[in-house]
C-alpha atoms as a PDB file:
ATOM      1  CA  UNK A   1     101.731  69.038  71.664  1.00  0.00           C
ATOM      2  CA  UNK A   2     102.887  70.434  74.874  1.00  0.00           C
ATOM      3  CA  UNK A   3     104.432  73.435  72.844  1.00  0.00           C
ATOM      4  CA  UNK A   4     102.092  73.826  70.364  1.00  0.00           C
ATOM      5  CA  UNK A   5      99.771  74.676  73.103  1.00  0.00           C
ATOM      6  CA  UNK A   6     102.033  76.938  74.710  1.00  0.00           C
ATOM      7  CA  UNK A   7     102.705  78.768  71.292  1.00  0.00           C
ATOM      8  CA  UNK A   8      98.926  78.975  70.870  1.00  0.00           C
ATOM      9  CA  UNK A   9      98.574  80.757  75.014  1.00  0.00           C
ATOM     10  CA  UNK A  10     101.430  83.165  73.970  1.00  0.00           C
ATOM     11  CA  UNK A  11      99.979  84.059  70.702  1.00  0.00           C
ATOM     12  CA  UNK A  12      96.714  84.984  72.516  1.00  0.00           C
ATOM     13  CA  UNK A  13      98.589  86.545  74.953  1.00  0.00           C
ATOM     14  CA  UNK A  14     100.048  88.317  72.526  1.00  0.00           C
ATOM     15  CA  UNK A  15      96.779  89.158  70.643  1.00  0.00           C
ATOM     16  CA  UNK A  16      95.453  90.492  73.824  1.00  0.00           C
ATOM     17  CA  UNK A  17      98.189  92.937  75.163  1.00  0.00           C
ATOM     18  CA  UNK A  18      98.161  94.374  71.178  1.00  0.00           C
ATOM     19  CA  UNK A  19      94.748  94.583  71.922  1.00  0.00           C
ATOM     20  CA  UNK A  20      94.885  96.346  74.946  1.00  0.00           C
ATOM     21  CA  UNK A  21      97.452  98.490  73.543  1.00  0.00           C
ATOM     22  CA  UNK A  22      95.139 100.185  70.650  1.00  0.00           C
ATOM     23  CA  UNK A  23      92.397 100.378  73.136  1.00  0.00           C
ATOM     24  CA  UNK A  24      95.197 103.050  75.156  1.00  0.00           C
ATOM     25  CA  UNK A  25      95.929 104.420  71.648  1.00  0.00           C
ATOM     26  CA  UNK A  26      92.914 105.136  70.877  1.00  0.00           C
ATOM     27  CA  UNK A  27      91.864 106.378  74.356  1.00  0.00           C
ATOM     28  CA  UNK A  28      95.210 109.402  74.096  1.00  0.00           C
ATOM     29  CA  UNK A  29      94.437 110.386  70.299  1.00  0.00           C
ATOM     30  CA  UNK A  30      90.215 110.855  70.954  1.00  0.00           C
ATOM     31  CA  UNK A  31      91.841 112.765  74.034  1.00  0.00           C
ATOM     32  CA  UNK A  32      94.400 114.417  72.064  1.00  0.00           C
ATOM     33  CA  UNK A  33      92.024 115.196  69.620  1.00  0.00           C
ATOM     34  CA  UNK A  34      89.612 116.840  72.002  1.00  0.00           C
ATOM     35  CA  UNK A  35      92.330 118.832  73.597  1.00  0.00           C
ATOM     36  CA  UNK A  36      93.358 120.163  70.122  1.00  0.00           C
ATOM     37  CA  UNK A  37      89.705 121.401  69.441  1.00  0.00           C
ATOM     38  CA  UNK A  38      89.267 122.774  72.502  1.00  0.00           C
ATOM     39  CA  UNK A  39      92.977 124.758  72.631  1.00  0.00           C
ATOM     40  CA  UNK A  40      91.635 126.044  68.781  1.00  0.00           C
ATOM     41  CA  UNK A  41      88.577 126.989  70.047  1.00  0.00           C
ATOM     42  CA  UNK A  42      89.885 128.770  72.952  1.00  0.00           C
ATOM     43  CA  UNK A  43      92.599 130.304  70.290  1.00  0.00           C
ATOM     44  CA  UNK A  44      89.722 131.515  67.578  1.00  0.00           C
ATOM     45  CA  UNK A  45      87.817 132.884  70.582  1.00  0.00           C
ATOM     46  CA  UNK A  46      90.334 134.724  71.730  1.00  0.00           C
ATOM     47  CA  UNK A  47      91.657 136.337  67.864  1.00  0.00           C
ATOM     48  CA  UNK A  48      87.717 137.121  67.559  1.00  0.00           C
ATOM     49  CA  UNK A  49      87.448 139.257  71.274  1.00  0.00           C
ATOM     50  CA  UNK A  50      90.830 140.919  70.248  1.00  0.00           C
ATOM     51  CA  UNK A  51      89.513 141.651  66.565  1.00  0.00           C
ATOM     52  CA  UNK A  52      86.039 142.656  68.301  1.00  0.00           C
ATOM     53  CA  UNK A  53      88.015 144.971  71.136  1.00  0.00           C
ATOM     54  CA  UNK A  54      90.077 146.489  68.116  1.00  0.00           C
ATOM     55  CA  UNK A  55      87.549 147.866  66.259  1.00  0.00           C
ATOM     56  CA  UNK A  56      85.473 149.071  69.186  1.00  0.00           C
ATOM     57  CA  UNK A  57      88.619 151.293  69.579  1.00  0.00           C
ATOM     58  CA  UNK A  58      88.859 152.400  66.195  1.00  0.00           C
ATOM     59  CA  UNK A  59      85.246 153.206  66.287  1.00  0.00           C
ATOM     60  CA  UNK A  60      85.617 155.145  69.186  1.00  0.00           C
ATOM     61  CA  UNK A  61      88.620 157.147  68.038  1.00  0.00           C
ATOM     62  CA  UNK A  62      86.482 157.295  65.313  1.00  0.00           C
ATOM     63  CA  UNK A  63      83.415 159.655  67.246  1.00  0.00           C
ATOM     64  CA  UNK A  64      86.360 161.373  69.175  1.00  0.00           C
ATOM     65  CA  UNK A  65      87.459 163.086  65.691  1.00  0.00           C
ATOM     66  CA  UNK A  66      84.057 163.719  65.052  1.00  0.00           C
ATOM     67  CA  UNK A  67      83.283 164.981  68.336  1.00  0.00           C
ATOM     68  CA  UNK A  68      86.018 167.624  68.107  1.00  0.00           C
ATOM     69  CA  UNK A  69      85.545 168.510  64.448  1.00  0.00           C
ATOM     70  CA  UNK A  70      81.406 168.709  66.302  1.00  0.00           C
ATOM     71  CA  UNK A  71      80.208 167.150  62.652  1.00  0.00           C
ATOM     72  CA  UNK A  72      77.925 164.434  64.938  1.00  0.00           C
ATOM     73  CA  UNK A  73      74.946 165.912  65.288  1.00  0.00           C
ATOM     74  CA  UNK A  74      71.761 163.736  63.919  1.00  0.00           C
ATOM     75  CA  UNK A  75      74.238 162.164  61.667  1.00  0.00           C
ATOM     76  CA  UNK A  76      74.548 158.159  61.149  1.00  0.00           C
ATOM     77  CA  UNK A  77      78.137 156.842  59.726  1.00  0.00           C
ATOM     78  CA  UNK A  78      78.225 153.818  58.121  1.00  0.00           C
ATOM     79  CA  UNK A  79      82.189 152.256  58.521  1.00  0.00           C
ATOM     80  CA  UNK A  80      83.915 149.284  57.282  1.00  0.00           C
ATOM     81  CA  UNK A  81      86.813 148.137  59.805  1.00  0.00           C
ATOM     82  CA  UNK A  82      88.590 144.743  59.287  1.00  0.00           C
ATOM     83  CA  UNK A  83      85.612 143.603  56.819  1.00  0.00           C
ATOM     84  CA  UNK A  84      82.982 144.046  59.516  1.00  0.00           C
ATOM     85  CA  UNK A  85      80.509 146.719  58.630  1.00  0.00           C
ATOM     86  CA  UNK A  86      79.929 149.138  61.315  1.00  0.00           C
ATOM     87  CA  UNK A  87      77.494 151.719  62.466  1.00  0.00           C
ATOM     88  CA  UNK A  88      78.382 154.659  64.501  1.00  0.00           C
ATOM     89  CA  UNK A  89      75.385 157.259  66.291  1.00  0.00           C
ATOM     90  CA  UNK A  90      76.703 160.148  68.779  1.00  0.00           C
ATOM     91  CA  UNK A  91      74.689 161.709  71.257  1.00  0.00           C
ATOM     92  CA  UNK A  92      75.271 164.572  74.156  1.00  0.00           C
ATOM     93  CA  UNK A  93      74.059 163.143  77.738  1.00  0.00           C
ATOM     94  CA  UNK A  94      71.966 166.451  77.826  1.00  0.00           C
ATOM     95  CA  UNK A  95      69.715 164.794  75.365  1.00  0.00           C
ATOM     96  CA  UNK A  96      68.346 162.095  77.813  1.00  0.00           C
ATOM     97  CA  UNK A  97      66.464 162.704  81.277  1.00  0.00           C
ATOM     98  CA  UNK A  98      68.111 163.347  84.422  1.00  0.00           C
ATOM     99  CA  UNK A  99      67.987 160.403  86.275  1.00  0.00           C
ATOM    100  CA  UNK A 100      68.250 162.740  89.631  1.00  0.00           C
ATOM    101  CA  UNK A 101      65.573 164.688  88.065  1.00  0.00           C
ATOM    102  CA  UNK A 102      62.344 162.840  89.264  1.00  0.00           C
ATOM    103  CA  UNK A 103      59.812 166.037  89.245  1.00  0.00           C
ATOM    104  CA  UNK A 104      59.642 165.716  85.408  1.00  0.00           C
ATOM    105  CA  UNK A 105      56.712 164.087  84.877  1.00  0.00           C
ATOM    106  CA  UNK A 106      57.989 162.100  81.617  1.00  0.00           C
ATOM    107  CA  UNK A 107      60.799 160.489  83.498  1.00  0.00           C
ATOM    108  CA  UNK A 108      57.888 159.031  85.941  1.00  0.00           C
ATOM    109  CA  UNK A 109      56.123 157.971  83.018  1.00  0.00           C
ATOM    110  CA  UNK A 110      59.098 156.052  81.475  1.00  0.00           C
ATOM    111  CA  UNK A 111      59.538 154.442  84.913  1.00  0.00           C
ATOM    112  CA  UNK A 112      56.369 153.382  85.116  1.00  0.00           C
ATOM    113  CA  UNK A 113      56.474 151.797  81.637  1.00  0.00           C
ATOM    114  CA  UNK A 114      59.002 149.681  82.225  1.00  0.00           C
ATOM    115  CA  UNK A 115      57.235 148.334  85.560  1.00  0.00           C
ATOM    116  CA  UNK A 116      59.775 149.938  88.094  1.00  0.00           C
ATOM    117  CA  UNK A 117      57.707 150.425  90.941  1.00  0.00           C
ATOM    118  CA  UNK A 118      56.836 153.895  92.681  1.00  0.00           C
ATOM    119  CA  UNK A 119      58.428 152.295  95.793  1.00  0.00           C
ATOM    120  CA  UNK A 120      61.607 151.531  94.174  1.00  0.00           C
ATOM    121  CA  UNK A 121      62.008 155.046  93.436  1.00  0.00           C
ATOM    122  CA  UNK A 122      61.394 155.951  96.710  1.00  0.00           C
ATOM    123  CA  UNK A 123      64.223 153.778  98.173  1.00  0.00           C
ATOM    124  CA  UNK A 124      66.848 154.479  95.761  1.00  0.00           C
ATOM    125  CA  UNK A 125      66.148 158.403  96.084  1.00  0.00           C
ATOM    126  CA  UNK A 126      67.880 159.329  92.910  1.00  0.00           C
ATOM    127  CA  UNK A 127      66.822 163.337  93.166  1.00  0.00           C
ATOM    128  CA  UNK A 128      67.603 163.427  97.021  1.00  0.00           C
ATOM    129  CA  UNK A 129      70.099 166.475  97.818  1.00  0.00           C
ATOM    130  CA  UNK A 130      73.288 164.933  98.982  1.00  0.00           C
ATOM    131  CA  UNK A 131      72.056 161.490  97.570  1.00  0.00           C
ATOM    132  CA  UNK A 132      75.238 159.689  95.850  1.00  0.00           C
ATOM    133  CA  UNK A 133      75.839 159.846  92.135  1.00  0.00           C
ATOM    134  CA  UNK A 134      76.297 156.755  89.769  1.00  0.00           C
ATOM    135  CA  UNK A 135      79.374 156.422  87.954  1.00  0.00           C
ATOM    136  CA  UNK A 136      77.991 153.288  86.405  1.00  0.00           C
ATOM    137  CA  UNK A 137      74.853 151.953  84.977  1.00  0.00           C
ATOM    138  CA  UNK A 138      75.413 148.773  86.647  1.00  0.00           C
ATOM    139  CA  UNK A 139      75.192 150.492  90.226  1.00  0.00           C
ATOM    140  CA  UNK A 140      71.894 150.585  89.786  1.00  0.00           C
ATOM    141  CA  UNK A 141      71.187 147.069  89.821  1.00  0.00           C
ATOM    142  CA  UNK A 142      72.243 146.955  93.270  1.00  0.00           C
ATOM    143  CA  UNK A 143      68.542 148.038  94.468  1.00  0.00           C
ATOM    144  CA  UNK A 144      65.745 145.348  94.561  1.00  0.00           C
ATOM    145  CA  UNK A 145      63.653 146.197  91.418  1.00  0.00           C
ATOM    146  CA  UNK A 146      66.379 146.961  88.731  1.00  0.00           C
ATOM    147  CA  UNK A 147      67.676 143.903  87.156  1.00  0.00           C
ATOM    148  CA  UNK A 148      70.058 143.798  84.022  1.00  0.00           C
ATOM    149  CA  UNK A 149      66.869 143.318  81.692  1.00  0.00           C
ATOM    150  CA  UNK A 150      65.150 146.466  83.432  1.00  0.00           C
ATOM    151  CA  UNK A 151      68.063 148.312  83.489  1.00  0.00           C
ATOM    152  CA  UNK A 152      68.818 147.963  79.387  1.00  0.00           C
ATOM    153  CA  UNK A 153      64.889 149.051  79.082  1.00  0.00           C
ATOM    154  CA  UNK A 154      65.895 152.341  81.172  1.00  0.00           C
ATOM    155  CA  UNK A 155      69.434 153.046  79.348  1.00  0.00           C
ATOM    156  CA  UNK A 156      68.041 154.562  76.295  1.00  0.00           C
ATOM    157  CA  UNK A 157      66.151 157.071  77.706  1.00  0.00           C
ATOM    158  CA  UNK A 158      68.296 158.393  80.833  1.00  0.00           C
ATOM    159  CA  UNK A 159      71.248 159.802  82.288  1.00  0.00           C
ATOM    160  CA  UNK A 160      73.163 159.691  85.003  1.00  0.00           C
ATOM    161  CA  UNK A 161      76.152 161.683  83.697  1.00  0.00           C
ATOM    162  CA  UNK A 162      73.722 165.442  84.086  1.00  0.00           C
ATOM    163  CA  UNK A 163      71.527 166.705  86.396  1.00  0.00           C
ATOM    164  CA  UNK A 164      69.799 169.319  84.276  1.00  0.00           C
ATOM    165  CA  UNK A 165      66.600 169.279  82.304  1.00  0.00           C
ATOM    166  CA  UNK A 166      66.603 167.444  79.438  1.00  0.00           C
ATOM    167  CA  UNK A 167      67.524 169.386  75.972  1.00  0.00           C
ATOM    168  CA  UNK A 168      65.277 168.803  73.446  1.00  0.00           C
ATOM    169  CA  UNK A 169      68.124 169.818  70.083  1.00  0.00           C
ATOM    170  CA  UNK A 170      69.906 166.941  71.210  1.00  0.00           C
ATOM    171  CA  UNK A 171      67.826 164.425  71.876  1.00  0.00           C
ATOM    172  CA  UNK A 172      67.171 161.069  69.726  1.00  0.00           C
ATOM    173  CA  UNK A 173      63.622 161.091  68.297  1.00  0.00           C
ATOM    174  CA  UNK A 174      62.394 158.325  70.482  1.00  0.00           C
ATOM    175  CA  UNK A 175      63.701 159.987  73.635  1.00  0.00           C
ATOM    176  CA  UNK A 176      61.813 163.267  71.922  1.00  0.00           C
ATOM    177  CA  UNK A 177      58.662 160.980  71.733  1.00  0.00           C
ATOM    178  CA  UNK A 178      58.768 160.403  75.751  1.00  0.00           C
ATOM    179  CA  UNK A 179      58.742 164.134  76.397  1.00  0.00           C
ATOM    180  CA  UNK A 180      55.152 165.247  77.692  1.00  0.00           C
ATOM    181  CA  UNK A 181      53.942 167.686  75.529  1.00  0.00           C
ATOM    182  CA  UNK A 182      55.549 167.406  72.565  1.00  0.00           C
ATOM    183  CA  UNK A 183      54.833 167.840  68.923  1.00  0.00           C
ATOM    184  CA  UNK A 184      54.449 164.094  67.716  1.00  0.00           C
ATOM    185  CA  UNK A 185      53.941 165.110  63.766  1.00  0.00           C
ATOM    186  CA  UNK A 186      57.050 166.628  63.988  1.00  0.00           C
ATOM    187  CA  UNK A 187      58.918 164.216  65.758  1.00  0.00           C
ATOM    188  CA  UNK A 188      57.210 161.747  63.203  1.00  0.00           C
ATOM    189  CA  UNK A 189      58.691 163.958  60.598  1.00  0.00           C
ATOM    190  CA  UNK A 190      61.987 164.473  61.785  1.00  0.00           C
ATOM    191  CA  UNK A 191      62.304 160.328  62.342  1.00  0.00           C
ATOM    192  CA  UNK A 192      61.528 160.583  58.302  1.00  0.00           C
ATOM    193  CA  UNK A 193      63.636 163.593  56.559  1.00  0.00           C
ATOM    194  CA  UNK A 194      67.120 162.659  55.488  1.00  0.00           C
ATOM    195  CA  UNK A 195      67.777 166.689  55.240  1.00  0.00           C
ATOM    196  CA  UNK A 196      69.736 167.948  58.079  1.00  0.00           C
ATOM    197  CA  UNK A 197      69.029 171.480  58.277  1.00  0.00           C
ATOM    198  CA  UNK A 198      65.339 170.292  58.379  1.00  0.00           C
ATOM    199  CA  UNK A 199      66.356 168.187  61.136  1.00  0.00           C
ATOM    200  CA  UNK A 200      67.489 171.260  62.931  1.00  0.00           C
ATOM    201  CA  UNK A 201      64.495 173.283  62.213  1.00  0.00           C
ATOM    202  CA  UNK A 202      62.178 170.681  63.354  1.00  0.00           C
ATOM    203  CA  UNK A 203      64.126 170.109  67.334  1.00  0.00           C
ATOM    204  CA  UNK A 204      64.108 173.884  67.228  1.00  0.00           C
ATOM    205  CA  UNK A 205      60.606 174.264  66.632  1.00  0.00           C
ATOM    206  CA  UNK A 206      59.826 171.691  69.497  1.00  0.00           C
ATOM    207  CA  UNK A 207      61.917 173.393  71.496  1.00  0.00           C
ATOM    208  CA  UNK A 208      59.776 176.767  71.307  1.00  0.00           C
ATOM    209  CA  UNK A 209      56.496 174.626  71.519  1.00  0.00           C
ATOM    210  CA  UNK A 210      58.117 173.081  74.736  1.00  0.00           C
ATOM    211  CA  UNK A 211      58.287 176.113  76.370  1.00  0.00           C
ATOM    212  CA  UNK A 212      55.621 177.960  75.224  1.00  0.00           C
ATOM    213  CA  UNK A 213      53.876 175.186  77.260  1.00  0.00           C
ATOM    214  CA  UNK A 214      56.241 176.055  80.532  1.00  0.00           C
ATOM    215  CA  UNK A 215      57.641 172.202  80.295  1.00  0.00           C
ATOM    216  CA  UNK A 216      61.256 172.348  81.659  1.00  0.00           C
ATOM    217  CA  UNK A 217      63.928 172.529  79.016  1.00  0.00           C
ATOM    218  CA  UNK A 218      67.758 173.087  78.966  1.00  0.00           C
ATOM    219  CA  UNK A 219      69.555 174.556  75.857  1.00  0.00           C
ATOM    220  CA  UNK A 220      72.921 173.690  77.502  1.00  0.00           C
ATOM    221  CA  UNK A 221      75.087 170.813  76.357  1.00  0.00           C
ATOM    222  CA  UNK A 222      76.940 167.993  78.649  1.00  0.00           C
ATOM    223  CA  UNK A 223      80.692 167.240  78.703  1.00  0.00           C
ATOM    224  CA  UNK A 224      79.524 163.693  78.355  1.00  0.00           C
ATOM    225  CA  UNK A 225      78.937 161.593  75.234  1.00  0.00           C
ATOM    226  CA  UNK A 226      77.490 158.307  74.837  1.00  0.00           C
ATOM    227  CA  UNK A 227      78.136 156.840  71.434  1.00  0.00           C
ATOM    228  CA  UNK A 228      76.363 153.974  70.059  1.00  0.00           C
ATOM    229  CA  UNK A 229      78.497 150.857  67.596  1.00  0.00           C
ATOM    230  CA  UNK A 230      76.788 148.523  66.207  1.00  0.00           C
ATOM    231  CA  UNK A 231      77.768 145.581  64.811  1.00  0.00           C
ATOM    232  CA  UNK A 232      75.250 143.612  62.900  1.00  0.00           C
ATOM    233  CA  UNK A 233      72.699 142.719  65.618  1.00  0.00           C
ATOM    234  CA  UNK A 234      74.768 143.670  68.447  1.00  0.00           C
ATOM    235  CA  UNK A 235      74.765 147.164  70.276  1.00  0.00           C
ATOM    236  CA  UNK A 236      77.613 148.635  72.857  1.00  0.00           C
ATOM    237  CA  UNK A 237      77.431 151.568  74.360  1.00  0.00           C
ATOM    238  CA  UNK A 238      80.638 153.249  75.106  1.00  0.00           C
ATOM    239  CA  UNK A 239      80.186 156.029  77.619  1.00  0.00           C
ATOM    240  CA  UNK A 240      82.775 159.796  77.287  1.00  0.00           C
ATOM    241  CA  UNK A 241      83.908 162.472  79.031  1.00  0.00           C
ATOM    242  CA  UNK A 242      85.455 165.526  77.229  1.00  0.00           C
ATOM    243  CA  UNK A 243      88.258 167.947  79.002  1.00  0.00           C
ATOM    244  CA  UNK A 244      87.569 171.075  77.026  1.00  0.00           C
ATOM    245  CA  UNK A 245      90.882 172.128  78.799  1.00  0.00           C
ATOM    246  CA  UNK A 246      93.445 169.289  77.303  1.00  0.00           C
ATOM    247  CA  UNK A 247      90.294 168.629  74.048  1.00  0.00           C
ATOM    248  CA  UNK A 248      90.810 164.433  74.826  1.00  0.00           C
ATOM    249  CA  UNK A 249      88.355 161.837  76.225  1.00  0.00           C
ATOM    250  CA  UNK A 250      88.238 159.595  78.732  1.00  0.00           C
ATOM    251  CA  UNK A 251      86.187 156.650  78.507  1.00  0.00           C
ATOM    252  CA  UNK A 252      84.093 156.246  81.904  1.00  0.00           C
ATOM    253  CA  UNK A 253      81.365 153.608  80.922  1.00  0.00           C
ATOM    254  CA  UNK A 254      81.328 150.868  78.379  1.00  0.00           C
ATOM    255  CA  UNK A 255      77.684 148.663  78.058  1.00  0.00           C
ATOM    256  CA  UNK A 256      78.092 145.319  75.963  1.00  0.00           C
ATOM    257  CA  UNK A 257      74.984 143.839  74.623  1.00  0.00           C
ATOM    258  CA  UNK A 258      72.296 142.152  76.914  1.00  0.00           C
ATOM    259  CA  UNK A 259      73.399 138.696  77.346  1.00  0.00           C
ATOM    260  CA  UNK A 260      70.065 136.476  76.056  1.00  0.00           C
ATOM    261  CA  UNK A 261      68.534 134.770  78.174  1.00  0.00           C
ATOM    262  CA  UNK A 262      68.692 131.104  78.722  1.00  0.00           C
END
C-alpha cells in the first residue's frame, strides 16, 4: 500500500511539473508569436515608407524634367509609379503672396481668415527691413498664434521663398480668388476650361484688369518651385530651388500631410 501511494504522489507530481511545463510553453510561443507580428509589422512598415520615399523621388525627378523642358504651366499629370496612381501640380513661388509683403491688403485678409490675430503679425514682423527670413514653413510655428493646423491653412496661399508682389500668370485659381480686385467670372472660368491657351488668355486678361485698377502685380518669375504629389488622399509638398547656372535643383523644403488629429 505504502508504494502504491507513493506511485500515486509521484504520478501527480509528475502531472503537475508537465503541467507547469505547458503553462511556460505556452507563455514563450504567445510571446514568440507577438514578437513575430510585431518584427513583421515593423518590417511591412518599413518596405511601405521606403516604397512611399521612392516614388516621392521619382515624382520629383519627374517635375524637374518638366521644369526644364518649362511644359508645367496650368498642367495636371496623372502618373502610375509602382501601381500607386499619382498626381503631380507645379507652381512658381511668384504665384503666392509674399509673406514679407504685409501692405497688400489680400494677404491681411487671408490672415484674418484663418483667425491669426493682428497682434501676431505685429510680433513676428514678417515685412520688417532687416527682419530674418524663413527657410522653413515650420519656423513659423515658433511664434504664439501659428500652430501646425494654422500653419497648413496659410501654406496654400503664401510664400516665403519671394519677396515681390504676387504674379497673377502663375498663380493657382484659388490663390487668384484671394486677390482683391479681381475678375471672379474669369477666375470661375478659368477653374472650368480644359483649353490651355484659354487658360493663358484668361490670367493675362486679369493681369491687365489688375493693374488697370493700380493693385500691385509682378510679371517676374521665382527660382523657386513648390510642387504638389498626391497620393490618393494624401498631399506633400516638396519645396525647389533652380541654379539657372548648373540647370539642377535642390530640394530646400519638404511638407508631409497634416497628421489628424486625435
Amino acid at each position: 500500500m505504502k508504494q502504491l501511494s507513493v506511485i500515486h504522489r509521484l504520478r501527480g507530481s509528475i502531472l503537475l511539473y508537465v503541467l507547469w511545463m505547458l503553462v511556460i510553453i505556452s507563455l514563450l510561443a504567445f510571446q514568440l508569436s507577438s514578437v513575430s507580428r510585431a518584427l513583421l509589422i515593423n518590417q511591412v512598415s518599413e518596405t511601405n515608407l521606403i516604397k512611399k520615399n521612392l516614388q516621392l523621388y521619382s515624382a520629383t525627378q519627374f517635375a524637374k524634367f518638366k521644369i526644364l523642358s518649362n511644359d508645367w504651366k496650368n498642367l495636371k499629370f496623372d502618373l502610375k509609379i509602382n501601381n500607386q496612381a499619382i498626381f503631380i501640380e507645379i507652381f512658381n513661388e511668384s504665384g503666392f503672396f509674399s509673406l514679407y509683403n504685409l501692405s497688400n491688403q489680400s494677404l491681411k485678409n487671408i490672415l484674418n481668415s484663418i483667425n491669426i490675430e493682428q497682434s501676431v503679425v505685429e510680433k513676428i514682423n514678417f515685412s520688417d527691413e532687416g527682419s530674418a527670413r524663413f527657410n522653413d514653413f515650420y519656423e513659423l510655428t515658433q511664434y504664439e498664434g501659428i500652430n501646425e493646423e494654422t500653419l497648413y491653412e496659410l501654406i496654400p496661399f503664401v510664400s516665403i521663398y519671394h519677396e515681390e508682389a504676387i504674379n497673377p500668370a502663375l498663380a493657382p485659381a484659388e490663390v487668384l480668388m484671394r486677390i482683391s480686385g479681381v475678375d471672379q467670372y474669369r477666375v470661375n472660368k478659368l477653374m472650368e476650361s480644359n483649353d490651355e491657351p484659354e487658360k493663358d488668355q484668361l490670367r493675362r486678361e486679369i493681369v491687365e484688369i489688375l493693374k488697370s485698377h493700380n493693385t500691385e502685380v509682378s510679371e517676374n518669375s521665382s527660382e523657386y518651385y513648390r510642387v504638389h504629389i498626391s497620393f490618393g488622399t494624401e498631399l506633400y509638398r516638396i519645396f525647389l530651388k533652380y541654379n539657372r547656372r548648373n540647370k539642377d535643383f535642390l530640394v530646400v523644403n519638404t511638407l508631409s500631410p497634416l497628421s489628424p488629429q486625435i
